[in-house]
N, C-alpha and C. Protein backbone atom coordinates (compact mmCIF):
# COMPACT_ATOMS: atom_id res chain seq x y z
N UNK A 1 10.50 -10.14 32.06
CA UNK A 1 9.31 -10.96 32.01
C UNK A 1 8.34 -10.48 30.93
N UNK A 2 8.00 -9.06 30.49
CA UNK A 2 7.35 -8.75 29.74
C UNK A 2 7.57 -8.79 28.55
N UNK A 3 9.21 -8.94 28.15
CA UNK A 3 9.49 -9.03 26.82
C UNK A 3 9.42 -10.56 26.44
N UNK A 4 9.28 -11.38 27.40
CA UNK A 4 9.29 -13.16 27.02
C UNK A 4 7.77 -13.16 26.98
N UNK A 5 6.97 -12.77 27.40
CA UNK A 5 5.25 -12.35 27.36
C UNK A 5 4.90 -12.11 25.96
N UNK A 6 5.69 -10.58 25.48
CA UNK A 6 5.74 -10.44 23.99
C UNK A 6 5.88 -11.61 23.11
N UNK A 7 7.46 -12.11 23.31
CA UNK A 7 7.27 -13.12 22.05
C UNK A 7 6.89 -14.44 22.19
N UNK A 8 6.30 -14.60 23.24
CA UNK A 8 5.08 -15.88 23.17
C UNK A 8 3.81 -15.15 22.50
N UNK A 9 3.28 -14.07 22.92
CA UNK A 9 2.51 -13.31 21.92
C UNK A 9 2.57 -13.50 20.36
N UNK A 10 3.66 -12.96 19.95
CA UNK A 10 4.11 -12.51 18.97
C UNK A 10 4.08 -14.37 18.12
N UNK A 11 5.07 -14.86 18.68
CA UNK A 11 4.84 -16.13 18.15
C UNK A 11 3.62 -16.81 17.84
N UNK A 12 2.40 -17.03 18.57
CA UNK A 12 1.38 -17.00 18.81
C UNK A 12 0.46 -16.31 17.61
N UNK A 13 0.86 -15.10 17.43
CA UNK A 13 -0.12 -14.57 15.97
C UNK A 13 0.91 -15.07 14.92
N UNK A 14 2.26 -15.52 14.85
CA UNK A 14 2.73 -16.18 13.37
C UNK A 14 1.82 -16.96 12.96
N UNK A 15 2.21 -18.70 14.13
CA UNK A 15 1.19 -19.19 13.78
C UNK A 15 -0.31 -19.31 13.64
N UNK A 16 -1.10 -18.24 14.08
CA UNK A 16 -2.13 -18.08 13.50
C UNK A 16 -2.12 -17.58 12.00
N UNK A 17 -1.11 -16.68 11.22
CA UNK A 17 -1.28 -16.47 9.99
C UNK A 17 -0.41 -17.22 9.21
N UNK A 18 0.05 -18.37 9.68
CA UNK A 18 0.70 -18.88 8.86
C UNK A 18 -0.21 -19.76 7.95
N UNK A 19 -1.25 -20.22 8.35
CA UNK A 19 -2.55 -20.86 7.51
C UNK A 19 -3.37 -19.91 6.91
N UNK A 20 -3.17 -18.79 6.86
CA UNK A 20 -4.24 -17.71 6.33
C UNK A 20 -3.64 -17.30 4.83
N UNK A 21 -4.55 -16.14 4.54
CA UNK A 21 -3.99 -15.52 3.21
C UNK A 21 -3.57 -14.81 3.77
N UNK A 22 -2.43 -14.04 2.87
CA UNK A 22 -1.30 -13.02 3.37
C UNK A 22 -1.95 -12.03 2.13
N UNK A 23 -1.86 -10.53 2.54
CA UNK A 23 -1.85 -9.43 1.48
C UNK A 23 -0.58 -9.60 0.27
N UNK A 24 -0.86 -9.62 -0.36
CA UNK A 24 0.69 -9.81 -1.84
C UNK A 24 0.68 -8.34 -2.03
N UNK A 25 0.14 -7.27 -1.80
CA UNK A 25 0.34 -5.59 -1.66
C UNK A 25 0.53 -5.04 -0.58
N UNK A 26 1.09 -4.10 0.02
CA UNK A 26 0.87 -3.44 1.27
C UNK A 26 0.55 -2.16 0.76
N UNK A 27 0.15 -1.18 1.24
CA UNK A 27 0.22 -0.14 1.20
C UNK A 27 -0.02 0.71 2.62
N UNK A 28 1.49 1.59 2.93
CA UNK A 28 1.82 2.17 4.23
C UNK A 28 1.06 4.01 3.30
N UNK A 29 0.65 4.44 4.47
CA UNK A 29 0.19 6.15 4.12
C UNK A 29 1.02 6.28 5.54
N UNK A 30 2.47 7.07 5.15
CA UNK A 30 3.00 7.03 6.37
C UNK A 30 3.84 8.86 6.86
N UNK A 31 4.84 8.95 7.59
CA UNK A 31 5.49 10.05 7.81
C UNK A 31 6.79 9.62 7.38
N UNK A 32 7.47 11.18 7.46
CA UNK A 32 8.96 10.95 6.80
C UNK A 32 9.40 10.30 8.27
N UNK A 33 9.10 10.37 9.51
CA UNK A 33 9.72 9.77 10.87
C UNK A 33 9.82 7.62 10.20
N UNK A 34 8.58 7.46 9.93
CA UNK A 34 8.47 6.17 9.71
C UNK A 34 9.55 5.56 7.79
N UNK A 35 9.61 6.34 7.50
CA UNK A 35 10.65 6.48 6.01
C UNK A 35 11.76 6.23 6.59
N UNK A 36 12.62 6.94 7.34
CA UNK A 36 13.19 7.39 8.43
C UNK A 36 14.29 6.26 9.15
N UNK A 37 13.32 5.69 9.96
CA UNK A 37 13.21 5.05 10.93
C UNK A 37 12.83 3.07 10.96
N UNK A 38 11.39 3.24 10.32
CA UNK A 38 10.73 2.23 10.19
C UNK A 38 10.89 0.87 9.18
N UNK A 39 11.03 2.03 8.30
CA UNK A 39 10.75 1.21 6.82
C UNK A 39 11.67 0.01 6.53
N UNK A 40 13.15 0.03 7.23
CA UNK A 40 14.06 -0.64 6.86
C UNK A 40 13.35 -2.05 7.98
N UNK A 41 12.54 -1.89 8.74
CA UNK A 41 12.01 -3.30 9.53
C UNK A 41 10.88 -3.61 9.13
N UNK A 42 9.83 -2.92 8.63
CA UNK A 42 8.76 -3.02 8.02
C UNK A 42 9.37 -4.06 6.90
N UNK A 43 10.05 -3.73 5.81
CA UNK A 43 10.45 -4.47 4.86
C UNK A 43 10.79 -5.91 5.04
N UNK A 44 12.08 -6.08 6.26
CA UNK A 44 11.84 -7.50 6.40
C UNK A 44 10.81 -8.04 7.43
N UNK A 45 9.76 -7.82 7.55
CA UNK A 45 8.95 -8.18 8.26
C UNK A 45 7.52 -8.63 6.95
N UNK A 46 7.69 -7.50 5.92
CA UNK A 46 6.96 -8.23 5.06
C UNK A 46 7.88 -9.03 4.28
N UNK A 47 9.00 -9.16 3.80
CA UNK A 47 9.75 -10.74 3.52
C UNK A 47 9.13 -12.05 4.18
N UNK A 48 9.32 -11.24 5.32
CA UNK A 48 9.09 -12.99 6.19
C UNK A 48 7.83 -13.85 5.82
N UNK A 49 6.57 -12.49 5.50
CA UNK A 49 5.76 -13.25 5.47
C UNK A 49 5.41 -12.89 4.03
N UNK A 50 6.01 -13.31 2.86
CA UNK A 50 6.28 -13.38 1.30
C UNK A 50 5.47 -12.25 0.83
N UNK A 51 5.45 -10.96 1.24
CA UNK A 51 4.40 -10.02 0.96
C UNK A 51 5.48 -9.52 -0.67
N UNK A 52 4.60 -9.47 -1.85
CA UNK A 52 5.38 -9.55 -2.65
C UNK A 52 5.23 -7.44 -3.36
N UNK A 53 4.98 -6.69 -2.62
CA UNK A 53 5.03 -5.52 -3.15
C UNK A 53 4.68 -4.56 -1.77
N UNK A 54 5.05 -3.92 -1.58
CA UNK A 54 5.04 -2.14 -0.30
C UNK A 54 5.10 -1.22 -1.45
N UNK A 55 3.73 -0.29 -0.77
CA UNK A 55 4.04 0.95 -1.39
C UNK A 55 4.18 1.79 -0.40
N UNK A 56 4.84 2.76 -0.01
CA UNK A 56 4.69 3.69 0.76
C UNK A 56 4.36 5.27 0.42
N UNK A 57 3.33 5.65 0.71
CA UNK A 57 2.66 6.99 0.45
C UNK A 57 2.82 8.25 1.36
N UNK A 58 3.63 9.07 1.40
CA UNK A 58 4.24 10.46 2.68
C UNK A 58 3.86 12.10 1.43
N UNK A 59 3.54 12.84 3.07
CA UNK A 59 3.39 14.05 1.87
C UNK A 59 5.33 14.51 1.80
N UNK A 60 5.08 15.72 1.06
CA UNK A 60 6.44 15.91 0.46
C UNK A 60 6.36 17.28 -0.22
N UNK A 61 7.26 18.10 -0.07
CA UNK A 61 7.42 19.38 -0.90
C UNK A 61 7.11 19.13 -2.48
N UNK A 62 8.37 18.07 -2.58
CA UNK A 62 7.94 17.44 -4.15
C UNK A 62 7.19 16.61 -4.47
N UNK A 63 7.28 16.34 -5.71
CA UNK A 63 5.91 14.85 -6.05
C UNK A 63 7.32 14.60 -6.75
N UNK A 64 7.20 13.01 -6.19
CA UNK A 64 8.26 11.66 -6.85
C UNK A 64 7.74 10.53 -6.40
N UNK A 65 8.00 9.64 -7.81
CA UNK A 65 7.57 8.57 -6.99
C UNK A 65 8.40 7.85 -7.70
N UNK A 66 9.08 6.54 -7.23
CA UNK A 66 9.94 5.38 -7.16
C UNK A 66 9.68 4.38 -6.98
N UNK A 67 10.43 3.41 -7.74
CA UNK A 67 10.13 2.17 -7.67
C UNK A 67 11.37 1.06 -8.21
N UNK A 68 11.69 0.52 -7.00
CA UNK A 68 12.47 -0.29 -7.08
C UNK A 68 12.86 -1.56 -6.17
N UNK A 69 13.23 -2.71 -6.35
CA UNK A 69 13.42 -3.84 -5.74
C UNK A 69 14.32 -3.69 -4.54
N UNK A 70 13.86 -4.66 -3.29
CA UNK A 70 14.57 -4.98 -2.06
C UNK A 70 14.53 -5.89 -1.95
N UNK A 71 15.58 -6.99 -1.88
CA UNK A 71 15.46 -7.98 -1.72
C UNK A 71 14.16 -8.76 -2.45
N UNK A 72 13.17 -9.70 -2.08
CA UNK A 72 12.24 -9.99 -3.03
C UNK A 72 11.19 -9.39 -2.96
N UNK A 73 10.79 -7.95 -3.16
CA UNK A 73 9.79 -7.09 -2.58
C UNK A 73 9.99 -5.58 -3.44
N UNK A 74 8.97 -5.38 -4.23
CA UNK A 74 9.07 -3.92 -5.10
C UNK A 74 8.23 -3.30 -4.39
N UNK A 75 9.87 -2.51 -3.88
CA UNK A 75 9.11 -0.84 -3.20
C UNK A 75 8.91 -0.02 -3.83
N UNK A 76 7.60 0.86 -3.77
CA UNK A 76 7.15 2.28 -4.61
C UNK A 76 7.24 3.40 -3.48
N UNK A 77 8.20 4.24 -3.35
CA UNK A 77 7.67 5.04 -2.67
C UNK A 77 7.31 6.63 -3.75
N UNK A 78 6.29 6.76 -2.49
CA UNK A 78 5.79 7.73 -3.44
C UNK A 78 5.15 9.32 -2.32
N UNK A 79 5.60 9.99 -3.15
CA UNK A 79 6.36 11.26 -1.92
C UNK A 79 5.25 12.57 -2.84
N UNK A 80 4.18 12.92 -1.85
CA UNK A 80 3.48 14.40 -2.21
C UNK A 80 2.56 13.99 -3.73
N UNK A 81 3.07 12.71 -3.86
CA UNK A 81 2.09 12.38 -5.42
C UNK A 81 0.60 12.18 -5.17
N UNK A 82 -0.40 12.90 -4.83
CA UNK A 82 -1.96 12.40 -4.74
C UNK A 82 -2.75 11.61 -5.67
N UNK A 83 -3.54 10.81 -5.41
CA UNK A 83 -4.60 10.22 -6.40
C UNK A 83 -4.93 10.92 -7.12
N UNK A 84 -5.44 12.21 -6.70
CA UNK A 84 -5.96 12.65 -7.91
C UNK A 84 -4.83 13.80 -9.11
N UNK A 85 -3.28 13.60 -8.76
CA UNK A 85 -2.62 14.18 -9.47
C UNK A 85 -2.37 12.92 -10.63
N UNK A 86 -2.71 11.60 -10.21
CA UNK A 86 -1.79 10.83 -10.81
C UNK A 86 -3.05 10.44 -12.03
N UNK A 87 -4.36 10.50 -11.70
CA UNK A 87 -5.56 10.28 -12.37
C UNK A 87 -5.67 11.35 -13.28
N UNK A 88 -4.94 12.48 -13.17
CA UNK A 88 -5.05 13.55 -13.92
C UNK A 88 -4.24 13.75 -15.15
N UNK A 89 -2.92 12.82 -14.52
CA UNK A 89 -1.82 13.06 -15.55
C UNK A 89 -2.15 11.65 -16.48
N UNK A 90 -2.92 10.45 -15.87
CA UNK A 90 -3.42 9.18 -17.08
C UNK A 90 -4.15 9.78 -17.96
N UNK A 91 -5.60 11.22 -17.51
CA UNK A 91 -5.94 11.36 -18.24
C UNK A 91 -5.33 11.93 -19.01
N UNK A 92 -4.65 12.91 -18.67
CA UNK A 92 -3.58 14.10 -20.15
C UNK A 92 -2.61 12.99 -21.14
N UNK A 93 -2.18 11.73 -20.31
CA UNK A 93 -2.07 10.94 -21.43
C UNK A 93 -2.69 10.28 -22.89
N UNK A 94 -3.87 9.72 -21.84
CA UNK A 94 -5.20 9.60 -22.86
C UNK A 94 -5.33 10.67 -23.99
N UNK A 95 -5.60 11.88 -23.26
CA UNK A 95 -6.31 13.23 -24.14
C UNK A 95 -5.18 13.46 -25.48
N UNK A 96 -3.96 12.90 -25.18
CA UNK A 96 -2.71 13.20 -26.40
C UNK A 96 -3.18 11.94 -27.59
N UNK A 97 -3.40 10.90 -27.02
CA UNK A 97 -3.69 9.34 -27.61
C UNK A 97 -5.15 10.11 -28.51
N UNK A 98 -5.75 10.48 -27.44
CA UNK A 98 -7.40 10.87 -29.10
C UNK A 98 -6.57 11.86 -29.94
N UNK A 99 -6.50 13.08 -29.35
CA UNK A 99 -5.63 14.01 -29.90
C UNK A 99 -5.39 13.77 -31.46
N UNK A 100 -4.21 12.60 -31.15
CA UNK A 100 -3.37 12.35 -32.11
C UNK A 100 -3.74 11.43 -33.30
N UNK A 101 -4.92 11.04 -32.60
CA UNK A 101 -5.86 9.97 -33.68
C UNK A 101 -5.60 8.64 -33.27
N UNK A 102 -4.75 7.77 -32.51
CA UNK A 102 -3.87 6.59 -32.07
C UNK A 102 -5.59 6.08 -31.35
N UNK A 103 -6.09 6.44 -30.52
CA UNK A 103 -7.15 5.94 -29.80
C UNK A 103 -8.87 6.39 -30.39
N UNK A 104 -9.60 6.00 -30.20
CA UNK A 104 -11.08 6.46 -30.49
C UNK A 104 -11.76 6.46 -29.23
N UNK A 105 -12.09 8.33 -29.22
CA UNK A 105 -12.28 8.36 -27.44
C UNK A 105 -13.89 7.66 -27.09
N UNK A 106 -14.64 7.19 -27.69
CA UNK A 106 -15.61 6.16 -27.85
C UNK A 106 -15.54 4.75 -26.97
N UNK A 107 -13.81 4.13 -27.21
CA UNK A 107 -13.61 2.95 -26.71
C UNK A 107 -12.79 3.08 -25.76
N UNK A 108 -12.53 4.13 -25.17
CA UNK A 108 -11.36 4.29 -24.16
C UNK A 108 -12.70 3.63 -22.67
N UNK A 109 -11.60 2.74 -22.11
CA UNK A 109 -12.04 2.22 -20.64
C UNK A 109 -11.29 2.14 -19.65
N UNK A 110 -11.60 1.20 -19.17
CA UNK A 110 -10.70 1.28 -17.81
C UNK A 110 -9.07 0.69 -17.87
N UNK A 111 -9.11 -0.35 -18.57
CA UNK A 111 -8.08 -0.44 -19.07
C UNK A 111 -7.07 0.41 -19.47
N UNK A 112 -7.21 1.39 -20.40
CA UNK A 112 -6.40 2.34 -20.88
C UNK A 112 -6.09 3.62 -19.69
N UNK A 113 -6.96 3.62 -19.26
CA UNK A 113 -6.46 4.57 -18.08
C UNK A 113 -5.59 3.81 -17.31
N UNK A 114 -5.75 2.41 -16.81
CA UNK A 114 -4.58 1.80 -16.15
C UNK A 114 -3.44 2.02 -16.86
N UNK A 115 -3.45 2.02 -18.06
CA UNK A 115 -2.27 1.99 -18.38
C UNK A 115 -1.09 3.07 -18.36
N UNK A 116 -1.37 3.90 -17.87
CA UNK A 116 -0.64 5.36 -17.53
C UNK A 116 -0.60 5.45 -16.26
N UNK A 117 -0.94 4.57 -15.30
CA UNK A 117 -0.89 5.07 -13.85
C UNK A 117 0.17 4.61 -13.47
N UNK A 118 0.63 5.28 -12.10
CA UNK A 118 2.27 5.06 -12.18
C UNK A 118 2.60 3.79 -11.19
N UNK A 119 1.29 3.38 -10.63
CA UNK A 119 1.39 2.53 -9.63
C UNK A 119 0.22 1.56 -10.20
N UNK A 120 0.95 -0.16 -10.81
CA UNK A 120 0.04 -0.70 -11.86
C UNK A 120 -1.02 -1.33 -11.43
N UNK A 121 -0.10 -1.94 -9.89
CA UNK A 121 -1.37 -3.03 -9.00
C UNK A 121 -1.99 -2.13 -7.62
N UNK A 122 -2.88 -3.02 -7.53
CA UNK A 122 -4.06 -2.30 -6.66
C UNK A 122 -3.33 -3.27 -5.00
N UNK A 123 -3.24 -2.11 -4.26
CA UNK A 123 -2.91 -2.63 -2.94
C UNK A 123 -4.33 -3.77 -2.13
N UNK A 124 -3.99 -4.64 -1.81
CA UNK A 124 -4.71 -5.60 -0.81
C UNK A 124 -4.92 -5.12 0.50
N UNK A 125 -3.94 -4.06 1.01
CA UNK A 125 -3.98 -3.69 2.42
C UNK A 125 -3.65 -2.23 2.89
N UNK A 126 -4.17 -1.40 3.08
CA UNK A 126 -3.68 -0.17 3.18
C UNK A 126 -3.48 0.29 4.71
N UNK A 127 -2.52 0.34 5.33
CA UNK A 127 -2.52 0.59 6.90
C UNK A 127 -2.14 2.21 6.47
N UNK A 128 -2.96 3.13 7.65
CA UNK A 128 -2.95 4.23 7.87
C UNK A 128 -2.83 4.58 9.27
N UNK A 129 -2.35 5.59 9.83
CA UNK A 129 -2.20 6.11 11.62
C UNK A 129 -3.41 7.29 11.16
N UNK A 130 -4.36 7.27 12.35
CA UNK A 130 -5.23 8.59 11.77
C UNK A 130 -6.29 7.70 11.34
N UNK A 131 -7.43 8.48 11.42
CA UNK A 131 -8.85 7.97 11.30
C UNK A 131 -8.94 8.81 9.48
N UNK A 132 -8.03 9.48 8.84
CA UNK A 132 -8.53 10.14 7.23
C UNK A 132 -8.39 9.02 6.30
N UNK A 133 -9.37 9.07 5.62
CA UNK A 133 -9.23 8.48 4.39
C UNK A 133 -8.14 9.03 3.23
N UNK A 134 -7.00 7.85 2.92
CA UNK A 134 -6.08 8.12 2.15
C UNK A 134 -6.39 8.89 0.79
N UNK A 135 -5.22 9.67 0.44
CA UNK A 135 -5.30 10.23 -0.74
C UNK A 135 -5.00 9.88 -2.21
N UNK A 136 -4.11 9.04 -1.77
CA UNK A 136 -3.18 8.49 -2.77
C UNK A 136 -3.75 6.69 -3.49
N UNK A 137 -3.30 6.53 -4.54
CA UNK A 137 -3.31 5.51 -5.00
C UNK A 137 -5.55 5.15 -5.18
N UNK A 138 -5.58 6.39 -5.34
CA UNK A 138 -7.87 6.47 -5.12
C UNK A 138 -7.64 5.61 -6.56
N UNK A 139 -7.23 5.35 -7.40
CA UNK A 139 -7.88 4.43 -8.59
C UNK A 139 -7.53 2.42 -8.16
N UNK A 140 -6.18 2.57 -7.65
CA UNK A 140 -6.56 0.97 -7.46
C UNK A 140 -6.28 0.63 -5.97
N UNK A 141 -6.56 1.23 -5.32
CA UNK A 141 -7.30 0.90 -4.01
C UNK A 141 -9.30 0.72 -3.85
N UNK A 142 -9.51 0.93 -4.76
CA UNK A 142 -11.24 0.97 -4.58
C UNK A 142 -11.69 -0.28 -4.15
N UNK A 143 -10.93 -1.36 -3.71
CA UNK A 143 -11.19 -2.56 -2.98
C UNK A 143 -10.66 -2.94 -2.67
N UNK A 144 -9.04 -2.19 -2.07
CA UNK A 144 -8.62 -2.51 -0.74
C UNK A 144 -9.03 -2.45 0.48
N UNK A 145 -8.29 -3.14 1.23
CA UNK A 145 -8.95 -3.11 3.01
C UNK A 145 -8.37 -2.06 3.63
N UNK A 146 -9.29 -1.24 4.46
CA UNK A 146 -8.08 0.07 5.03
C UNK A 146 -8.26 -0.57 6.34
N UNK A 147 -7.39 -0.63 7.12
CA UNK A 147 -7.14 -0.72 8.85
C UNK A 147 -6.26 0.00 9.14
N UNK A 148 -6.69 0.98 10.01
CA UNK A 148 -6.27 2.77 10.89
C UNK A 148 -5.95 1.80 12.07
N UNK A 149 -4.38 2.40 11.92
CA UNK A 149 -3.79 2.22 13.69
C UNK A 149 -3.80 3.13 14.29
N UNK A 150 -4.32 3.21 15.61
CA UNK A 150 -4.37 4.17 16.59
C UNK A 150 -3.22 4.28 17.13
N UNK A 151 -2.25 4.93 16.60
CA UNK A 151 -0.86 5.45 16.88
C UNK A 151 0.20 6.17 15.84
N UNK A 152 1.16 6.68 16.49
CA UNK A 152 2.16 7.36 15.63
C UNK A 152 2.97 6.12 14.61
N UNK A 153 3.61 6.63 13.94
CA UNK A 153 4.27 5.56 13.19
C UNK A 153 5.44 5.14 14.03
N UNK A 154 6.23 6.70 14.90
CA UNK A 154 7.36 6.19 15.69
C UNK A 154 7.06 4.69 16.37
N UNK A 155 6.03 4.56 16.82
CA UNK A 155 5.37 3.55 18.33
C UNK A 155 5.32 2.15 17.34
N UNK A 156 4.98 2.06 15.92
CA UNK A 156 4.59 0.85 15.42
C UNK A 156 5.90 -0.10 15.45
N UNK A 157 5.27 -1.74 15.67
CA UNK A 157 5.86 -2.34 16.21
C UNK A 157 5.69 -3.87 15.29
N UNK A 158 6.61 -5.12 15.60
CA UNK A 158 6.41 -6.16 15.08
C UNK A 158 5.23 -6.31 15.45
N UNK A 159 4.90 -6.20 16.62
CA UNK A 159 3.27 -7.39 17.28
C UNK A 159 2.23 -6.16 16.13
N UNK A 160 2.31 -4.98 15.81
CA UNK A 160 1.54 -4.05 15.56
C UNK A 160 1.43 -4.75 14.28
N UNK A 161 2.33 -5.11 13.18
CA UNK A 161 2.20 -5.11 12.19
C UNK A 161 1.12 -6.68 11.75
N UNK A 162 1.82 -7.58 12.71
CA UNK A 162 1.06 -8.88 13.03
C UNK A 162 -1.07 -8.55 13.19
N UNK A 163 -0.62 -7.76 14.19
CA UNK A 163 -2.00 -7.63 13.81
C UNK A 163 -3.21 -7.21 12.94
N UNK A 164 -2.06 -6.36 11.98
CA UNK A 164 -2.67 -5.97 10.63
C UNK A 164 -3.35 -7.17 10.05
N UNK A 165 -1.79 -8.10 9.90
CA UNK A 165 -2.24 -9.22 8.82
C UNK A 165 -3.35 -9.88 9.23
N UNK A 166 -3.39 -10.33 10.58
CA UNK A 166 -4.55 -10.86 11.63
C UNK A 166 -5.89 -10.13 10.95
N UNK A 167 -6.22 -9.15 10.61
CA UNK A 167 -7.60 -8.31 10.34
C UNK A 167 -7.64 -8.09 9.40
N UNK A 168 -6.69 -8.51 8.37
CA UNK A 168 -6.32 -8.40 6.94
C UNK A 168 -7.20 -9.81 6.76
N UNK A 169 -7.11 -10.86 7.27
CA UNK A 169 -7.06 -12.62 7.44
C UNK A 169 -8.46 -12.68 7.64
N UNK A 170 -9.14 -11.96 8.51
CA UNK A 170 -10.54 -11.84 9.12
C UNK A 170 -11.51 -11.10 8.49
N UNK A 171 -10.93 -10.68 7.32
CA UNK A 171 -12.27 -10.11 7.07
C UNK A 171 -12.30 -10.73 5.35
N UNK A 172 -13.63 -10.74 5.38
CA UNK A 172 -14.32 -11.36 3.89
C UNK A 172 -13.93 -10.43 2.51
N UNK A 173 -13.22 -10.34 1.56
CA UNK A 173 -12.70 -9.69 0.86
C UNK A 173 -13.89 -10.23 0.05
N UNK A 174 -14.96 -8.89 -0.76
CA UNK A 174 -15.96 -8.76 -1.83
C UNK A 174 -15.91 -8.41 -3.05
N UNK A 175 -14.84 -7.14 -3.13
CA UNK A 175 -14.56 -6.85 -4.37
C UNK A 175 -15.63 -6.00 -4.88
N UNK A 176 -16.32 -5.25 -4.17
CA UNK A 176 -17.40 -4.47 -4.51
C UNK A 176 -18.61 -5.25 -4.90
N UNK A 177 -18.83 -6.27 -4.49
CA UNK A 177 -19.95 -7.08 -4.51
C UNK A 177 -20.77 -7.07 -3.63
C-alpha cells in the first residue's frame, strides 16, 4: 500500500514540473557511496527530465576532473578539484598570456578567466547533503540555487530528487539583482 502511495506521489510532482522550468545544469557535491551507487539513477532521472549537463563534485586523494557524454547529458566529474585550485590554475594561465606579451594585463576580464576554467557553464542547481557551503565550481556557481538535503546520499531517492526540481521551479531566479 505504501509503495502505490509513493507513485501516486511521485507521479503527482511529474506533473507538476512538467509545466515548469527544468535546471539545464545540475550540480551534485556528493560522496564516493553516491558515485558508487547513485549516480547511474541520478543520470536517467535527469534524462527524463531533459537536464542537459551533471556535474558531480566528491573529495578525493587526487584532483581529476572529467568530462564526458551519457547518453544525452555531459557528465563532469570532478574528484578533490576545489574552486579555489581551479581559479588558481586560470589565473597561472593568464599570468603566462601577460608574461609572454599575447594579453595586456590592463584588459584582462572576466571573460578571459572563463576561459581556462575547466568547468565552462555555471550550474542552475547545486544539491548538497549537509548544511556547508560548497567548495567547488565558487566561479560559476555565484548564481546558482543551492538546496541542502537533509540526508545521506545512500537514502536519496526518485521522490527526493523530484523535489529538488519542485524548489528549483519555486523560487525566483535574480541573477544577483
Amino acid at each position: 500500500m505504501i509503495e502505490f502511495i509513493k507513485k501516486i506521489y511521485e507521479r503527482k510532482l511529474e506533473r507538476e514540473l512538467s509545466s515548469g522550468k527544468i535546471p539545464k545544469h545540475i550540480m551534485i557535491v556528493a560522496d564516493n557511496d553516491f558515485i558508487e551507487n547513485g549516480l547511474k539513477n541520478f543520470l536517467k532521472w535527469c534524462e527524463k527530465f531533459k537536464v542537459k549537463e551533471v556535474t558531480v563534485c566528491f573529495r578525493g586523494e587526487k584532483k581529476n576532473i572529467q568530462s564526458k557524454k551519457v547518453g544525452s547529458i555531459t557528465l563532469n566529474l570532478i574528484e578533490g578539484y576545489g574552486g579555489k585550485d581551479e581559479i588558481t590554475d586560470a589565473v597561472k594561465e593568464l599570468a603566462k598570456l601577460v608574461k609572454s606579451g599575447e594579453i595586456d594585463p590592463n584588459k584582462v576580464d572576466e571573460h578571459d578567466v572563463e576561459r581556462f576554467l575547466k568547468i565552462k557553464s555555471s550550474p542552475d542547481l547545486i544539491v548538497k547533503a549537509g548544511e556547508e557551503i560548497p567548495e567547488f565550481l565558487i566561479w560559476q556557481s555565484i548564481y546558482s540555487e543551492l538546496y541542502f538535503i537533509d540526508m545521506d546520499w545512500k537514502s536519496f531517492r526518485y521522490v527526493d530528487f523530484l523535489r529538488c526540481l519542485r524548489e528549483f521551479q519555486r523560487r525566483e531566479r535574480r541573477y544577483g539583482r
